[in-house]
Every structure is written in structure tokens, then in C-alpha cells.
Protein backbone atom coordinates (compact mmCIF):
# COMPACT_ATOMS: atom_id res chain seq x y z
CA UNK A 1 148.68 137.69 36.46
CA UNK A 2 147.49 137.22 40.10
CA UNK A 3 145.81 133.71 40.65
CA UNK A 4 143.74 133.74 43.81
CA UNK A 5 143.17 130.27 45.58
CA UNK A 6 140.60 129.38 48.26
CA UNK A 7 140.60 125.84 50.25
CA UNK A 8 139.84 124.65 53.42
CA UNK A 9 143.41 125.13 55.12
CA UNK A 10 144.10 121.22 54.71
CA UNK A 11 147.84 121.74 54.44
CA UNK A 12 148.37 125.24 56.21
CA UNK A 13 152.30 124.33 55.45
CA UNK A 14 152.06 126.11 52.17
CA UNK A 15 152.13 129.30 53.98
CA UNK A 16 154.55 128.54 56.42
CA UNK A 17 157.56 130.59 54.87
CA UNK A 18 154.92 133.98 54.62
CA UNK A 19 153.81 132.94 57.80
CA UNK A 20 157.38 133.21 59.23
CA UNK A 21 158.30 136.62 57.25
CA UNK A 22 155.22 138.07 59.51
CA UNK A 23 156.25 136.51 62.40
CA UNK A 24 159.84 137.96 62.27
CA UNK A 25 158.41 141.44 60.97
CA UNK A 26 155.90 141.75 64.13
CA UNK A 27 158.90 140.94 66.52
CA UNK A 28 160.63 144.11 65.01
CA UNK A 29 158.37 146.18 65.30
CA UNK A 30 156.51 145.42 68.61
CA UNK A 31 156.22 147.51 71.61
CA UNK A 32 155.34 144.96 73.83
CA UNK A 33 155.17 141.52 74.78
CA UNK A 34 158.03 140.66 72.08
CA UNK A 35 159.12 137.79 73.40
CA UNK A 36 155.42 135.65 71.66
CA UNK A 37 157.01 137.04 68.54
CA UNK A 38 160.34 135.20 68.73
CA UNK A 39 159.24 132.15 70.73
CA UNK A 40 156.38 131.44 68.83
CA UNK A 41 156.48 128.67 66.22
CA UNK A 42 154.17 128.22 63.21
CA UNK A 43 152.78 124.66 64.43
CA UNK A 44 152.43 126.24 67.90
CA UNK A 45 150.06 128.93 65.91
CA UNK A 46 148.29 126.88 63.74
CA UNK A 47 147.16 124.88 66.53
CA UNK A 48 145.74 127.87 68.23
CA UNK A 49 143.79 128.73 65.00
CA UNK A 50 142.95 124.89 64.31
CA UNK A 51 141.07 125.13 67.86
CA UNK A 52 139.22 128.33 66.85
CA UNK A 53 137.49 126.80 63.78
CA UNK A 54 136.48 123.82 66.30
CA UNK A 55 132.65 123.01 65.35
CA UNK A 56 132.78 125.66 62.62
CA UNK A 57 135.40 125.90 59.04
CA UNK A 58 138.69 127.25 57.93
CA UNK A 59 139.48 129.22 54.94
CA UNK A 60 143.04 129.87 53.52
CA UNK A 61 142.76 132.46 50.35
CA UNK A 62 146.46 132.91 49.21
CA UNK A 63 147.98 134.65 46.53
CA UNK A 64 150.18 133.86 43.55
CA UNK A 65 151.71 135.29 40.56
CA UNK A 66 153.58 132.04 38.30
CA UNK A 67 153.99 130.06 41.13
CA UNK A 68 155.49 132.43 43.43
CA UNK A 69 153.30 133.23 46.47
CA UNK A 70 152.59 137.15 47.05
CA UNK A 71 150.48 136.68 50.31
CA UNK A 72 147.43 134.83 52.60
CA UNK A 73 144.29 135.22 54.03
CA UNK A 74 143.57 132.69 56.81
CA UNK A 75 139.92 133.10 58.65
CA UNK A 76 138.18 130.79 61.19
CA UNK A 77 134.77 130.76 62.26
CA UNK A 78 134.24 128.66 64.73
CA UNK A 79 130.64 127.01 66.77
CA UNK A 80 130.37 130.37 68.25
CA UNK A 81 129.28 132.20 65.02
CA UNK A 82 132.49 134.35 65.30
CA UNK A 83 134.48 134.63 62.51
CA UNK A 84 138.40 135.92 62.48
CA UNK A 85 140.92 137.12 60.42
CA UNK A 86 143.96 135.01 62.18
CA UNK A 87 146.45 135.71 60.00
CA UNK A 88 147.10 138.00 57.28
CA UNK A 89 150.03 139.26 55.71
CA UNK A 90 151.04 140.63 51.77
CA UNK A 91 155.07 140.27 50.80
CA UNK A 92 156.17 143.90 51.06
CA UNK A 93 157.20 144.30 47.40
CA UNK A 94 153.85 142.78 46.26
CA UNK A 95 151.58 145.60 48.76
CA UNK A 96 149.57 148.70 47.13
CA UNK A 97 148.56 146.87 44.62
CA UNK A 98 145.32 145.81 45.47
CA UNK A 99 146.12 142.09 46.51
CA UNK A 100 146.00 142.08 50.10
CA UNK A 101 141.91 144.17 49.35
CA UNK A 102 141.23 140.81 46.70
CA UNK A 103 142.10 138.09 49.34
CA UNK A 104 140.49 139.88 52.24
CA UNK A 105 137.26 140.57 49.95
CA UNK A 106 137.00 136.68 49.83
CA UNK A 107 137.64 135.97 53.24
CA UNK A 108 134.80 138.38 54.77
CA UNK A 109 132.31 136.84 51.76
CA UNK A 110 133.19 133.53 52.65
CA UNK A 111 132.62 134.56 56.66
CA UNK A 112 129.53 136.42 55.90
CA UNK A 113 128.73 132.93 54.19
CA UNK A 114 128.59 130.95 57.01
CA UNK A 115 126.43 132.72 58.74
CA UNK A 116 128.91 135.02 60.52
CA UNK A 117 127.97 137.56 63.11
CA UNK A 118 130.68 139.34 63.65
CA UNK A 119 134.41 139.74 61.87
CA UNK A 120 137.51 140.35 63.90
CA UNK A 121 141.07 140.65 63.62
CA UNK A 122 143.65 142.02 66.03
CA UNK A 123 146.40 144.53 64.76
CA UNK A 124 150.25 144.23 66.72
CA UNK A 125 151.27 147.19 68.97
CA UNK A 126 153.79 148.71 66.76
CA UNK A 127 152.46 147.68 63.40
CA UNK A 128 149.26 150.42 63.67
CA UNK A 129 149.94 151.58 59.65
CA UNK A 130 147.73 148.49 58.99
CA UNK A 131 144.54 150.47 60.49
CA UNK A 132 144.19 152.19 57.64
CA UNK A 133 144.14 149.13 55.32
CA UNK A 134 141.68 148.00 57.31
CA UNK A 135 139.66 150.48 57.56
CA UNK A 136 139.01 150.50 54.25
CA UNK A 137 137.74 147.01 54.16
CA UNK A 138 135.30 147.92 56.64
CA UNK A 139 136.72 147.50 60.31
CA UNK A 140 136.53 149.54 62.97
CA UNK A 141 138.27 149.97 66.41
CA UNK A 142 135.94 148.17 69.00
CA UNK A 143 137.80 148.70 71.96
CA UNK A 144 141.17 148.59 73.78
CA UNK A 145 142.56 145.14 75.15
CA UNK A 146 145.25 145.40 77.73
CA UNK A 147 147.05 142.35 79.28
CA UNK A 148 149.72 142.21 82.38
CA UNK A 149 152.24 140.11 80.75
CA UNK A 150 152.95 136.92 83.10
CA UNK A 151 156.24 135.42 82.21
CA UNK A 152 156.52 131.94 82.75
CA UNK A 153 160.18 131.12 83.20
């Protein structure tokens, strides 16, 4: 049986294997910029998302079956009222069955708890079969972001 769990992100380590298994998956598939996916580490991340939630809260929902994690939630909503979906990601052999809907359900409640006024997430060029996932929990395309990519070497 699926145990959900909801805390304030005080040890984001716990996730750090999932968190990896997305990070290597997005760096596959990509169509651009591909070189964030591979040089990016998960302190370097959590840092970013850390600084996001700066004056507001941080949620981490994850998923488990007997002990074995299935997948994570992590939202942020920081002084600026804006909440975010900064990382998401179901084990492929745990997805379709409802999970990755149950852990997302909590993290928009819990956003639209504090007082949210808007919800956003970005999706990875190359990984659009998410869209319709979510979709279904609401979202919809805003607009296009497009970025010159400046190597620093």
C-alpha cells in the first residue's frame, strides 16, 4: 500500500537518488541546453530551490510502498506569493497508477494553502509527454520561454 509523506524538505537528501534518476533521464532526452543536465549536481539544485522558498515554505510530498520510495513532489512558495512545482518525478515502473496525480494533489492544496497566487512548473524540451499529465491536474501552457545559451568555459 502507498504511504504518502508531507514535511517541510528538512533533509531534501532522502530524495537525492530519485532526484538523480530525473536528472540523468532529462539529459537523454533533451534537445537543448544538455550540458545543465550532466553538470548539474543535486546540492547545486537544491540550493537554487532553497533560495526560491526564501521568506515563504517548502514542501516535499514523497512516495513509498514498504520502504521503497516510488516518487516526490517538491514545491516552493516563496515572499513573492508564487508557488512552484521544482521538482517532480514518479519511478517509471511505479507511473499510471495514479501516484504521481496523489502527490501533486497535495502539493497544489498545500500551495493554494499558503495563500498562493499562481502555480508553475516548467516541462524539459524533449520530455513534452508530461503535458498531458499535467494537464490533467490543471495546468496550462502560459507562454514560450526562449534563452541564447551563454557558455561559460
Amino acid at each position: 500500500m502507498v504511504e504518502y509523506r508531507c514535511d517541510d524538505g528538512g533533509d531534501l537528501s532522502v530524495i537525492a537518488d530519485m532526484w538523480e534518476e530525473l536528472r540523468s533521464m532529462l539529459a537523454e532526452v533533451t534537445t537543448s541546453f544538455q550540458h545543465h543536465y550532466e553538470d548539474v549536481t543535486f546540492e547545486s539544485r537544491m540550493e537554487v530551490v532553497r533560495r526560491r522558498s526564501d521568506g515563504g515554505s517548502l514542501r516535499l510530498v514523497t512516495a513509498m510502498d514498504q520502504g521503497v520510495q516510488l516518487g516526490y513532489c517538491l514545491s516552493t512558495i516563496g515572499r513573492d506569493r508564487i508557488g512552484w512545482v521544482d521538482s517532480f518525478y514518479v519511478r517509471p515502473q511505479h507511473r499510471g497508477n495514479g501516484i504521481g496525480r496523489e502527490m501533486m494533489l497535495r502539493s497544489i492544496d498545500w500551495l493554494h494553502g499558503k495563500g498562493a497566487k499562481a502555480i508553475r512548473l516548467t516541462v524539459t524540451p524533449g520530455n513534452e509527454d508530461v503535458m498531458g499529465f499535467y494537464r490533467a491536474q490543471g495546468f496550462e501552457l502560459r507562454k514560450y520561454l526562449l534563452e541564447l545559451d551563454v557558455k561559460n568555459e
